[in-house]
N, C-alpha and C. Protein backbone atom coordinates (compact mmCIF):
# COMPACT_ATOMS: atom_id res chain seq x y z
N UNK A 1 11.89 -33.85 23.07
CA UNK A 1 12.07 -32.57 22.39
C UNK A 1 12.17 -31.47 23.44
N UNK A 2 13.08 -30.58 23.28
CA UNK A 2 13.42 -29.24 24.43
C UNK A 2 11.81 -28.65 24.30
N UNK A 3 11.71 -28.28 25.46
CA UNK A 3 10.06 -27.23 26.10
C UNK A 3 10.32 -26.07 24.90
N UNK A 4 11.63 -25.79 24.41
CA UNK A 4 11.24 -24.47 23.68
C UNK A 4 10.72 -24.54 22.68
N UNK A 5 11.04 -25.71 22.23
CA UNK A 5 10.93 -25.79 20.65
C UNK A 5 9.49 -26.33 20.86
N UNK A 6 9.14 -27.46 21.90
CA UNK A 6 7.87 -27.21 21.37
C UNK A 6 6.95 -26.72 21.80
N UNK A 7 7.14 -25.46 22.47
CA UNK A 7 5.97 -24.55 22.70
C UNK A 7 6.10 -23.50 21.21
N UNK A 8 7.17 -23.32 20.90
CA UNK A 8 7.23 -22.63 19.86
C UNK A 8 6.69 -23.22 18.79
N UNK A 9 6.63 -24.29 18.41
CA UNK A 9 5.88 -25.12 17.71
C UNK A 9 4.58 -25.34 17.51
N UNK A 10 3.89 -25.57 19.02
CA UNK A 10 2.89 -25.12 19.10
C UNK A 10 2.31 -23.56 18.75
N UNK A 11 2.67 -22.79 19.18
CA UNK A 11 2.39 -21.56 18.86
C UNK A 11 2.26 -21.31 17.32
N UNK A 12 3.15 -21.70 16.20
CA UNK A 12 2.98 -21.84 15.13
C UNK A 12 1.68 -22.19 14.54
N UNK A 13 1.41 -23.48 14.98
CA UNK A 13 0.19 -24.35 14.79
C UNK A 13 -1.15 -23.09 15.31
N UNK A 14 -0.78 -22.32 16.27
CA UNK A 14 -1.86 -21.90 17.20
C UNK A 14 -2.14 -20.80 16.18
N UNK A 15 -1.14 -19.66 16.32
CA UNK A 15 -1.33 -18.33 15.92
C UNK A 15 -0.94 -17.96 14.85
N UNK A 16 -0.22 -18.94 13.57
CA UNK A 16 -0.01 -18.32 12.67
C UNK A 16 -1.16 -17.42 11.19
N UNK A 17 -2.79 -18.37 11.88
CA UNK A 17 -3.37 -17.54 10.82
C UNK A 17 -3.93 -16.53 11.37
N UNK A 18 -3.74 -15.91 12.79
CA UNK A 18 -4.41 -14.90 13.04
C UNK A 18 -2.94 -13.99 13.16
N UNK A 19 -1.92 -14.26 12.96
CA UNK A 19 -0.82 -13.17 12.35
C UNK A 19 -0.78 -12.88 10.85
N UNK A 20 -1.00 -14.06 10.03
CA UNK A 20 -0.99 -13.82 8.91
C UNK A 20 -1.89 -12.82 8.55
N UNK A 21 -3.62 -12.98 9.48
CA UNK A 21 -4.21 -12.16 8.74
C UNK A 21 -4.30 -10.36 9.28
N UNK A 22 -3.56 -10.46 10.85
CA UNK A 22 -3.17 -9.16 10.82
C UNK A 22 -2.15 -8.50 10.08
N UNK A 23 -1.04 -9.26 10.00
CA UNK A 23 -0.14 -8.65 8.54
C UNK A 23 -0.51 -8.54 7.21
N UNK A 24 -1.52 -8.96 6.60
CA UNK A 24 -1.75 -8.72 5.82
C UNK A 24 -2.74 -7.60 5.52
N UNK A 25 -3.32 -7.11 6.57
CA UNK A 25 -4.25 -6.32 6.77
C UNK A 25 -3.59 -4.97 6.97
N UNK A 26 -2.04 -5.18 7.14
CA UNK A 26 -0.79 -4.17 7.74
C UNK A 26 -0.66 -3.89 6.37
N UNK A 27 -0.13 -4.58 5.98
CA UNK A 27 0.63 -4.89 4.68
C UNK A 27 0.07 -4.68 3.02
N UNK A 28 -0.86 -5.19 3.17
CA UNK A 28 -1.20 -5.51 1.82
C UNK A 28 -0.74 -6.22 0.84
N UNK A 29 0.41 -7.04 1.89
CA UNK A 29 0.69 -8.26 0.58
C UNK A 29 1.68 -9.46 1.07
N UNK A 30 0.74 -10.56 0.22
CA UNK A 30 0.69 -11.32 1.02
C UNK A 30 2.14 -12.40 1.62
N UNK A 31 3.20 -11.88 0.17
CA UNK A 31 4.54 -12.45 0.00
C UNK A 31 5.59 -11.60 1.69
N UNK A 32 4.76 -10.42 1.59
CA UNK A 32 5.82 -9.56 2.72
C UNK A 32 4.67 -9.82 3.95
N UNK A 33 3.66 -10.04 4.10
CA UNK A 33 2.66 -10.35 5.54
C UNK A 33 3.69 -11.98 5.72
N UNK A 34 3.50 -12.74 4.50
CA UNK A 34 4.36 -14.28 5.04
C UNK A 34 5.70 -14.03 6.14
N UNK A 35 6.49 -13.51 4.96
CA UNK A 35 7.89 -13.05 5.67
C UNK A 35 8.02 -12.16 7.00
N UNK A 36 7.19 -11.67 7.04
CA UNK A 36 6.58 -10.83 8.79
C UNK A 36 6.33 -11.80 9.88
N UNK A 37 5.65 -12.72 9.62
CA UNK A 37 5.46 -13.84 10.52
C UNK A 37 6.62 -14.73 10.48
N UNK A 38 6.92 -14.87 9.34
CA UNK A 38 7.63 -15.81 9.68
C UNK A 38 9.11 -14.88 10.53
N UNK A 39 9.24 -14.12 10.37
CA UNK A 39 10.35 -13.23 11.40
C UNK A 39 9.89 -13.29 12.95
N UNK A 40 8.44 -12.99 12.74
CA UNK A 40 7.87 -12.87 14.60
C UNK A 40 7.94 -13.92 14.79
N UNK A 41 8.07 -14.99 14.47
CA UNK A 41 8.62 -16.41 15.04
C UNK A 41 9.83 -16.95 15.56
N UNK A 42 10.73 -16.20 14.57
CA UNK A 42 12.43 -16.16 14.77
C UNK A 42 12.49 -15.47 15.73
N UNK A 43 12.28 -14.39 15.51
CA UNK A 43 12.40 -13.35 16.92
C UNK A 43 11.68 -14.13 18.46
N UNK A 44 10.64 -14.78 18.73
CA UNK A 44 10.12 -15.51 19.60
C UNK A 44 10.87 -16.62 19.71
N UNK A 45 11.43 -17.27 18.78
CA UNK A 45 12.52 -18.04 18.93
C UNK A 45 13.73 -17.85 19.98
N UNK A 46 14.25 -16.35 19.36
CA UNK A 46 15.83 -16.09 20.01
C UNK A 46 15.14 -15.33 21.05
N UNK A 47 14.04 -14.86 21.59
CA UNK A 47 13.21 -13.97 22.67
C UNK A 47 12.67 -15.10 23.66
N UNK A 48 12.53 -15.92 23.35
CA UNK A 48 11.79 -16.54 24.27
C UNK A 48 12.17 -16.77 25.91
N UNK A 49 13.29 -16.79 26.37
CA UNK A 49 12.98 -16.51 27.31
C UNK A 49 13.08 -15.41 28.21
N UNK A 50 12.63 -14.11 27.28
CA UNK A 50 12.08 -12.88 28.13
C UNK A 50 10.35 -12.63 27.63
N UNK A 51 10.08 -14.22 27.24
CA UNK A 51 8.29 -14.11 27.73
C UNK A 51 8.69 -14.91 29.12
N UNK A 52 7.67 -13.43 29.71
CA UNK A 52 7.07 -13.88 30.97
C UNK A 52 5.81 -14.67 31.41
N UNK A 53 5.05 -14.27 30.39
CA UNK A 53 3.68 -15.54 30.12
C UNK A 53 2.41 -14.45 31.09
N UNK A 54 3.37 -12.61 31.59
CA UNK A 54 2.25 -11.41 31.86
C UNK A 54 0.86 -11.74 30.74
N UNK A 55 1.42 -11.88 29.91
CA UNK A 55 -0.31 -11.90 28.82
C UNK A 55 -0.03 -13.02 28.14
N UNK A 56 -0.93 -13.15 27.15
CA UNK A 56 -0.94 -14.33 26.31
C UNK A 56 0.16 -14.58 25.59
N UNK A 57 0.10 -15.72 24.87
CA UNK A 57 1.48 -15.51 24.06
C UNK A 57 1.35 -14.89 22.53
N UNK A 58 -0.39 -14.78 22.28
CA UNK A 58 -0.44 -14.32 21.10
C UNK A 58 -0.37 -13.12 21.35
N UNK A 59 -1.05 -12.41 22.55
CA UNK A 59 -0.58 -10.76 22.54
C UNK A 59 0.81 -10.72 22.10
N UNK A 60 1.62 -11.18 22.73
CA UNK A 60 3.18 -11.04 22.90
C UNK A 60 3.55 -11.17 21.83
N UNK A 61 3.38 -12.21 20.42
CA UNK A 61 3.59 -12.57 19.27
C UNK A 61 3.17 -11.10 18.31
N UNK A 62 1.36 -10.55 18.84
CA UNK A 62 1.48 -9.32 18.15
C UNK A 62 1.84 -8.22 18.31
N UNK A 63 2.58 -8.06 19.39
CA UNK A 63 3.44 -7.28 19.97
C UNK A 63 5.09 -7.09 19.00
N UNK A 64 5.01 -8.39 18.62
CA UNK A 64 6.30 -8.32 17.57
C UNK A 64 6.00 -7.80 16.65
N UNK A 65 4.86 -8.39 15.93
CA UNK A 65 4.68 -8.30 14.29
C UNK A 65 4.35 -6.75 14.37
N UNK A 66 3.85 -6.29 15.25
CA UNK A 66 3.71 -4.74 15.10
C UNK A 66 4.98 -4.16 14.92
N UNK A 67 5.86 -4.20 16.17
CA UNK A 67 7.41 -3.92 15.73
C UNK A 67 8.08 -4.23 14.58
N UNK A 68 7.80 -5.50 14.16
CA UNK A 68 8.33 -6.14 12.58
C UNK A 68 7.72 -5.08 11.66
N UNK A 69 6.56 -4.68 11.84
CA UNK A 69 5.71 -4.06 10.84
C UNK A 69 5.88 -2.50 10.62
N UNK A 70 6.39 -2.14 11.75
CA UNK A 70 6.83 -0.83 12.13
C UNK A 70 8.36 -0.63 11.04
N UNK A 71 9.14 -1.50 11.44
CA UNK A 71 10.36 -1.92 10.86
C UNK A 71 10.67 -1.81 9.38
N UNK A 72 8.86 -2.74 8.81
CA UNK A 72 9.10 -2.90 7.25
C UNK A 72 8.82 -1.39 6.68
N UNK A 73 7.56 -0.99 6.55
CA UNK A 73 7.18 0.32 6.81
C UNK A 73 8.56 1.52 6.73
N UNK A 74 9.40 1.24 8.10
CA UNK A 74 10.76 2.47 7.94
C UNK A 74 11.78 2.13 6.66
N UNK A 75 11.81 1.08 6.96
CA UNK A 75 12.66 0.90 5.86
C UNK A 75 12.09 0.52 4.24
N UNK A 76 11.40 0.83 4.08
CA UNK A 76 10.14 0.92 2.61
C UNK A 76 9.89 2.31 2.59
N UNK A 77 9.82 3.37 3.62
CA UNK A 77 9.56 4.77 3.29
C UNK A 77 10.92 5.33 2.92
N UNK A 78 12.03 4.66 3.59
CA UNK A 78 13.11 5.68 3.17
C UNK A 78 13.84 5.08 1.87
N UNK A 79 13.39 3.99 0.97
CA UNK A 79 14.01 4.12 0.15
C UNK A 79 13.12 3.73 -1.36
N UNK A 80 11.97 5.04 -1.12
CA UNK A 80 11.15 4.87 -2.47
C UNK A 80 11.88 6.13 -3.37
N UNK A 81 11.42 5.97 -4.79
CA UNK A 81 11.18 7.54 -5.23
C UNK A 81 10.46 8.97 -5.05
N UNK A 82 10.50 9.60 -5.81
CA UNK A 82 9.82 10.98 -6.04
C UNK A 82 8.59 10.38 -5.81
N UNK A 83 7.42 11.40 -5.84
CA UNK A 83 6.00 11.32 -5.98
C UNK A 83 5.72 12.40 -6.48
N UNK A 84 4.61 12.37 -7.73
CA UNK A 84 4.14 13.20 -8.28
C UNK A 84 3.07 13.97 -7.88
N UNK A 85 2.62 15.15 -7.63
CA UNK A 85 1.69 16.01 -7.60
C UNK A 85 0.98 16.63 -8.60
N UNK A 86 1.26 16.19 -9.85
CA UNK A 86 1.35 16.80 -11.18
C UNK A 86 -0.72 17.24 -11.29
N UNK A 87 -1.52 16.10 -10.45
CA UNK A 87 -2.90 16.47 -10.42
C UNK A 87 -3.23 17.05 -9.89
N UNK A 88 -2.51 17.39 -8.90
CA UNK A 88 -3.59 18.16 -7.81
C UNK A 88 -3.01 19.76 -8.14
N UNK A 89 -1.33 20.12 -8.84
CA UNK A 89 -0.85 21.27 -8.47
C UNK A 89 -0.14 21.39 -10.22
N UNK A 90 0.02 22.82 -10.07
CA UNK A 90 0.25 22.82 -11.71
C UNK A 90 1.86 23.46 -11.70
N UNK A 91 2.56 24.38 -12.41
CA UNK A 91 4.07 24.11 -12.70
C UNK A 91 4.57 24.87 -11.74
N UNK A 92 3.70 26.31 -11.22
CA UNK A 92 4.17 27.15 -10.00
C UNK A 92 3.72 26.73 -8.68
N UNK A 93 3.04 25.50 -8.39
CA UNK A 93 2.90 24.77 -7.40
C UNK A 93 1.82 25.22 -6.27
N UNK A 94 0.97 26.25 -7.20
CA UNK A 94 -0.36 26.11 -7.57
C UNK A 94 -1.72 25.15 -7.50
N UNK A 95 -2.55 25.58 -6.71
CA UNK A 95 -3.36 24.49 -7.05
C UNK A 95 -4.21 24.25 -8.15
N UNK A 96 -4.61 23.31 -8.77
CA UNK A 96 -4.85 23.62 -10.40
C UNK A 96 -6.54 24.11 -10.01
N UNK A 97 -7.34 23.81 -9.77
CA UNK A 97 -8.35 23.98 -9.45
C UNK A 97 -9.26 23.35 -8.60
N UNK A 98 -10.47 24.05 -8.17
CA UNK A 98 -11.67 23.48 -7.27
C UNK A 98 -12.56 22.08 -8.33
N UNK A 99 -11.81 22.17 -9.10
CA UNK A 99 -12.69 21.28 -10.08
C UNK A 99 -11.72 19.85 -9.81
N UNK A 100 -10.93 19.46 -8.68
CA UNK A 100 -10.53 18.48 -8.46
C UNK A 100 -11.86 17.94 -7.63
N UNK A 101 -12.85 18.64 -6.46
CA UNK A 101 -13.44 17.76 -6.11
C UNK A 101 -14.53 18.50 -6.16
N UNK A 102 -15.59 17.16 -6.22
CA UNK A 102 -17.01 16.92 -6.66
C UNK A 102 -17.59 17.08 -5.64
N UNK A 103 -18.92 17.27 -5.02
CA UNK A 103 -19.68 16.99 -4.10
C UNK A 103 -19.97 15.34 -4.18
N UNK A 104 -20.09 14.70 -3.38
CA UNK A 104 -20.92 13.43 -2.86
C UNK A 104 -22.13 13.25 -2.40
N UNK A 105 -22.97 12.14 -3.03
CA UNK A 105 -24.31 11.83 -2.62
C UNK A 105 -24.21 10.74 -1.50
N UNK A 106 -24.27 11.51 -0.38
CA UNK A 106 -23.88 10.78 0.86
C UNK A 106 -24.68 9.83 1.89
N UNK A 107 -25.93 9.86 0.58
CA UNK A 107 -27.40 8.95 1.57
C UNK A 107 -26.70 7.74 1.24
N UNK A 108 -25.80 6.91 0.98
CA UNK A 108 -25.49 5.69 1.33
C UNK A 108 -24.97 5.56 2.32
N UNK A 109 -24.91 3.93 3.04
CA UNK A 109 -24.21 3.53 3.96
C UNK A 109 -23.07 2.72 3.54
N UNK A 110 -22.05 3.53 3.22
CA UNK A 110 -20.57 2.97 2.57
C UNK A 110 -19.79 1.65 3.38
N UNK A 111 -20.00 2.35 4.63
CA UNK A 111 -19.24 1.40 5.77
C UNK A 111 -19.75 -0.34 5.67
N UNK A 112 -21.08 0.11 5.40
CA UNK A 112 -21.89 -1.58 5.28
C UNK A 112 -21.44 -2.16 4.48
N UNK A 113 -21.04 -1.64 3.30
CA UNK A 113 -21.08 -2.11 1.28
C UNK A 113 -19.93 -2.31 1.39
N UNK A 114 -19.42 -3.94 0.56
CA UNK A 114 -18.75 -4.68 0.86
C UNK A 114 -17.77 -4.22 -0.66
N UNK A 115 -18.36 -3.95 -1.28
CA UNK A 115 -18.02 -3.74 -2.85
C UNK A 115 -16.92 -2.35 -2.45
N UNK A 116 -17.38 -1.19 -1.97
CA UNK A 116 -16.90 0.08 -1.84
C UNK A 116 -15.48 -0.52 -0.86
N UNK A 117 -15.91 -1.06 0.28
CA UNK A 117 -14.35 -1.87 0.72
C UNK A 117 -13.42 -1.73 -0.10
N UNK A 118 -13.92 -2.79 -0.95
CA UNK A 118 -13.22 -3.11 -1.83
C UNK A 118 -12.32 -2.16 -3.05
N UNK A 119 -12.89 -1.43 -3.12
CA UNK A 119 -12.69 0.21 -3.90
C UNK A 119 -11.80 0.82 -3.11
N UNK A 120 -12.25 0.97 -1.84
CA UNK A 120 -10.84 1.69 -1.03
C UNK A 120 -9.60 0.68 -0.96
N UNK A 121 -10.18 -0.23 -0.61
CA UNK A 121 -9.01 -0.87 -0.30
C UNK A 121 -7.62 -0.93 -1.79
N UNK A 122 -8.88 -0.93 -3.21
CA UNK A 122 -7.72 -0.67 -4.22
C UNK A 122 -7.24 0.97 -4.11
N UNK A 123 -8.35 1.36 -4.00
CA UNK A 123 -7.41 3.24 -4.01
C UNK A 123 -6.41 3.18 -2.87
N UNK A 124 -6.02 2.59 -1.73
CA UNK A 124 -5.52 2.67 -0.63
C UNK A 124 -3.63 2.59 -1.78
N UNK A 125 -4.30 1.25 -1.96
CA UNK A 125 -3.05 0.14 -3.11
C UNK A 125 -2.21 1.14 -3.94
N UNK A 126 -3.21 1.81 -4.51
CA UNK A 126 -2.58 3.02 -5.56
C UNK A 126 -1.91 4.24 -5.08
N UNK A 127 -1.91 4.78 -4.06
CA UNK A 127 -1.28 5.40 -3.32
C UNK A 127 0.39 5.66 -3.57
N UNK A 128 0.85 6.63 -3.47
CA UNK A 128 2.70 5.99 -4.24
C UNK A 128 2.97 5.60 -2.84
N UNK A 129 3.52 4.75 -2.44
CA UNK A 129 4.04 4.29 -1.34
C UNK A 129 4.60 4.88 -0.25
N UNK A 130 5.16 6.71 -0.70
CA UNK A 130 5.98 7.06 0.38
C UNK A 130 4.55 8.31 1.03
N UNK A 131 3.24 7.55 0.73
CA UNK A 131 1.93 8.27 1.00
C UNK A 131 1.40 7.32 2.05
N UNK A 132 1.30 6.14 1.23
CA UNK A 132 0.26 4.78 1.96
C UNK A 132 1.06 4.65 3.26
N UNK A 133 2.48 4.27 3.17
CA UNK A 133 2.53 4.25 4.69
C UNK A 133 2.25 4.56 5.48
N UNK A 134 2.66 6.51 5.47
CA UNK A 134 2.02 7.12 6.60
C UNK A 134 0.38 6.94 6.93
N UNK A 135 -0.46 6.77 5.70
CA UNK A 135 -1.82 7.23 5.91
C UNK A 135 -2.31 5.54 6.81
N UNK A 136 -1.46 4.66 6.63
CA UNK A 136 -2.10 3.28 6.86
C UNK A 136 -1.69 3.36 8.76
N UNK A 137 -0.37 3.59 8.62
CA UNK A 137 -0.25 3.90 10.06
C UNK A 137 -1.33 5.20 11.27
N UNK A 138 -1.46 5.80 10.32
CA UNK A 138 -2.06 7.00 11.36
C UNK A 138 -3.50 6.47 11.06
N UNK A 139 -4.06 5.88 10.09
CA UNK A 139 -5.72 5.66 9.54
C UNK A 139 -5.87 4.61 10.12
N UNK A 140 -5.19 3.52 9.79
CA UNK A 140 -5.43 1.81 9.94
C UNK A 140 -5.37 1.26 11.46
N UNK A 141 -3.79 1.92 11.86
CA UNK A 141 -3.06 1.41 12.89
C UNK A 141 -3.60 2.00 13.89
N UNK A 142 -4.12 3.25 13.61
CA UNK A 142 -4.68 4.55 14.59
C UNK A 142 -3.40 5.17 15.47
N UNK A 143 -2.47 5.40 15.30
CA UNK A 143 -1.23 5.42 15.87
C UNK A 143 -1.59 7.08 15.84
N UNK A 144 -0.59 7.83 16.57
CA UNK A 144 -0.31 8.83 16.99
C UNK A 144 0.65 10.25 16.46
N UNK A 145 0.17 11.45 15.71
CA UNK A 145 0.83 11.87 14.19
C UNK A 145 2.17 11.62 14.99
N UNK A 146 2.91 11.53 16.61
CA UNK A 146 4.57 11.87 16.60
C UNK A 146 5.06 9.97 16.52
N UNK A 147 3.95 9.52 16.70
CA UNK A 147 4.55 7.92 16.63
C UNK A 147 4.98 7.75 15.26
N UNK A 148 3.61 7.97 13.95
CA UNK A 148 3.73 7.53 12.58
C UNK A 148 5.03 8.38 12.51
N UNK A 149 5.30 10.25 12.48
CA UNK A 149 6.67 11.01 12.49
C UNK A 149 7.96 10.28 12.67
N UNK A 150 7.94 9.28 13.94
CA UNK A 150 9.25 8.92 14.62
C UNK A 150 9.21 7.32 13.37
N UNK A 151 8.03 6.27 13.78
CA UNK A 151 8.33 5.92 12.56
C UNK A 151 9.03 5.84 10.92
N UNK A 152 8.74 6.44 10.44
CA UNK A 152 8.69 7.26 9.19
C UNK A 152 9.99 7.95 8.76
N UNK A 153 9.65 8.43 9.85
CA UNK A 153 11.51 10.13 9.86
C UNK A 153 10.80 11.26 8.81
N UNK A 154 9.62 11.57 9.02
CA UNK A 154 9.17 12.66 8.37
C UNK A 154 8.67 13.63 9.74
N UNK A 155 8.83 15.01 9.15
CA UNK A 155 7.87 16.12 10.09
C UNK A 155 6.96 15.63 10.57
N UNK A 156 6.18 16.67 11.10
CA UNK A 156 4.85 16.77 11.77
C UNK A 156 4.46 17.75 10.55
N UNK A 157 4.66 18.21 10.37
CA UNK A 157 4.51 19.37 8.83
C UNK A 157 4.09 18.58 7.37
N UNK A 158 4.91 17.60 7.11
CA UNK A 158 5.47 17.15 6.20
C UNK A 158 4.13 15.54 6.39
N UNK A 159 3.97 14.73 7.29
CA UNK A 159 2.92 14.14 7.66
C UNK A 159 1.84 14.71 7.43
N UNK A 160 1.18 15.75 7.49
CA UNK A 160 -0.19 16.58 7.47
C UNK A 160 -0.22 16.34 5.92
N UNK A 161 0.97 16.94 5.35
CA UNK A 161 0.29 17.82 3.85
C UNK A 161 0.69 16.31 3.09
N UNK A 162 1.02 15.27 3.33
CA UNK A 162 1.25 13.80 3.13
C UNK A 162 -0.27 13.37 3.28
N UNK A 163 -1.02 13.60 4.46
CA UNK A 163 -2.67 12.72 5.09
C UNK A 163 -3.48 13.55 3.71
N UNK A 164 -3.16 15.17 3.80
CA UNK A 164 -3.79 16.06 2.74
C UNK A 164 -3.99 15.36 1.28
N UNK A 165 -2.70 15.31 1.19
CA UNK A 165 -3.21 15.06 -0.89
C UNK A 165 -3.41 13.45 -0.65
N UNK A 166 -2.92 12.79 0.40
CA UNK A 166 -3.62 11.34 0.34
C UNK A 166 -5.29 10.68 0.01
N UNK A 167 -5.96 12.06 1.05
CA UNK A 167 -6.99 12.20 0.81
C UNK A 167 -7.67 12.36 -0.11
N UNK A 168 -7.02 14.12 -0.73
CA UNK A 168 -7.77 13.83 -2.16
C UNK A 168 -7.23 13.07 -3.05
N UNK A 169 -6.32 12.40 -3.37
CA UNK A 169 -6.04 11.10 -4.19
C UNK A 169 -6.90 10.09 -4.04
N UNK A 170 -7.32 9.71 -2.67
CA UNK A 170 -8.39 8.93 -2.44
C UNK A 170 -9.71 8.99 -2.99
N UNK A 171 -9.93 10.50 -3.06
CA UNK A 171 -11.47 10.85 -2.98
C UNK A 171 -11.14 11.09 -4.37
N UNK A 172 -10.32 11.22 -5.50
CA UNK A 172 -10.06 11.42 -6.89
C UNK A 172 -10.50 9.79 -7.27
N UNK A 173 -9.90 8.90 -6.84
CA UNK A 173 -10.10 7.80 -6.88
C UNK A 173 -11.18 6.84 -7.02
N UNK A 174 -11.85 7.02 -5.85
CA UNK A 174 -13.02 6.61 -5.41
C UNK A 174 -14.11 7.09 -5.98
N UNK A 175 -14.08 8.10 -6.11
CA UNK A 175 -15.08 9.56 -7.23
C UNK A 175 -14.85 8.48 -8.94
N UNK A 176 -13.83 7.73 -9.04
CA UNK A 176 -13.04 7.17 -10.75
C UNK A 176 -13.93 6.06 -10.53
N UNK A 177 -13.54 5.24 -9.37
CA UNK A 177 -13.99 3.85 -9.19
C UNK A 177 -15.42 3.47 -8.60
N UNK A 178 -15.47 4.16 -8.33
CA UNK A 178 -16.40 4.21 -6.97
C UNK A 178 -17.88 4.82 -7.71
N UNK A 179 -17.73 6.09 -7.30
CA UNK A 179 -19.65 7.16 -7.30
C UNK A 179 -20.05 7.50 -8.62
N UNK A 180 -18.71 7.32 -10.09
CA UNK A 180 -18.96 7.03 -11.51
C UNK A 180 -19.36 6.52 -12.54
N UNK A 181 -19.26 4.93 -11.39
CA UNK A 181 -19.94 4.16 -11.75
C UNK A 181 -21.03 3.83 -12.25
């Protein structure tokens, strides 16, 4: 069997569940995290020999799926719909009121509680999509507001007041699911 195929082979065997579970952790799902890997493979396929074997080969592998992921992301932001503001702002674009947010009883340790995860992680879900991207890239990815911008093809303007009502959608959310409870 040619060295390429089966180092590439190997690599499959090696790294596919620790790509799967960073794409899915990208992603949020699990049909488009599959199809992500399985691309950073193709691509390592027709790439392979501009690995130099400088780092590992799984760095190098997540070195793709980030790019792949970057990729899905641009092309998922530019072709969603509208998004509504209809809660947070009223018909003159207005904010409807201070009675969108509550104070919080903040003597818990949220970060520990496995359940509240879980709560964000659905408010994250609910997000209209041309929101979650940006916020997952600049929150999740920790990326940089002109990286998520160049990503994206939105402002630096237009990113902010995007992180803004993401937030309180979140904290509308979480306040529903979450501290109502």
């Amino acid at each position: 069997m040619d060295e390429k195929i089966e180092t590439i082979n190997q690599w499959i065997d090696d790294y596919s569940m620790p790509l799967l579970n960073r794409a899915m952790y990208l992603v949020s799902d699990k049909e488009d995290a599959e199809d992500l890997v399985q691309d950073v493979f193709i691509d390592a396929f027709e790439s392979y020999n501009n690995f130099k074997g400088n780092s590992s080969p799984l760095t190098w592998l997540m070195r793709i799926l980030k790019n792949k992921v970057a990729d899905f992301y641009r092309k998922k932001y530019r072709n969603t719909g509208q998004i509504s503001l209809d809660y947070f702002f009223d018909e003159s674009g207005s904010w409807r009121g201070d009675d969108v947010l509550h104070e919080w009883n903040e003597e818990q340790n949220l970060l520990d509680d496995k359940e509240f995860h879980v709560a964000l992680e659905k408010c994250l879900e609910d997000l209209p999509l041309k929101w979650k991207i940006p916020v997952k890239l600049y929150y999740l990815e920790e990326k940089k507001s002109t990286i998520v911008c160049q990503e994206t093809g939105i402002t630096t303007t237009n990113l902010w007041k995007i992180l803004q009502r993401s937030r309180l959608q979140l904290r509308t959310c979480l306040e529903d699911n979450w501290f109502n409870i």
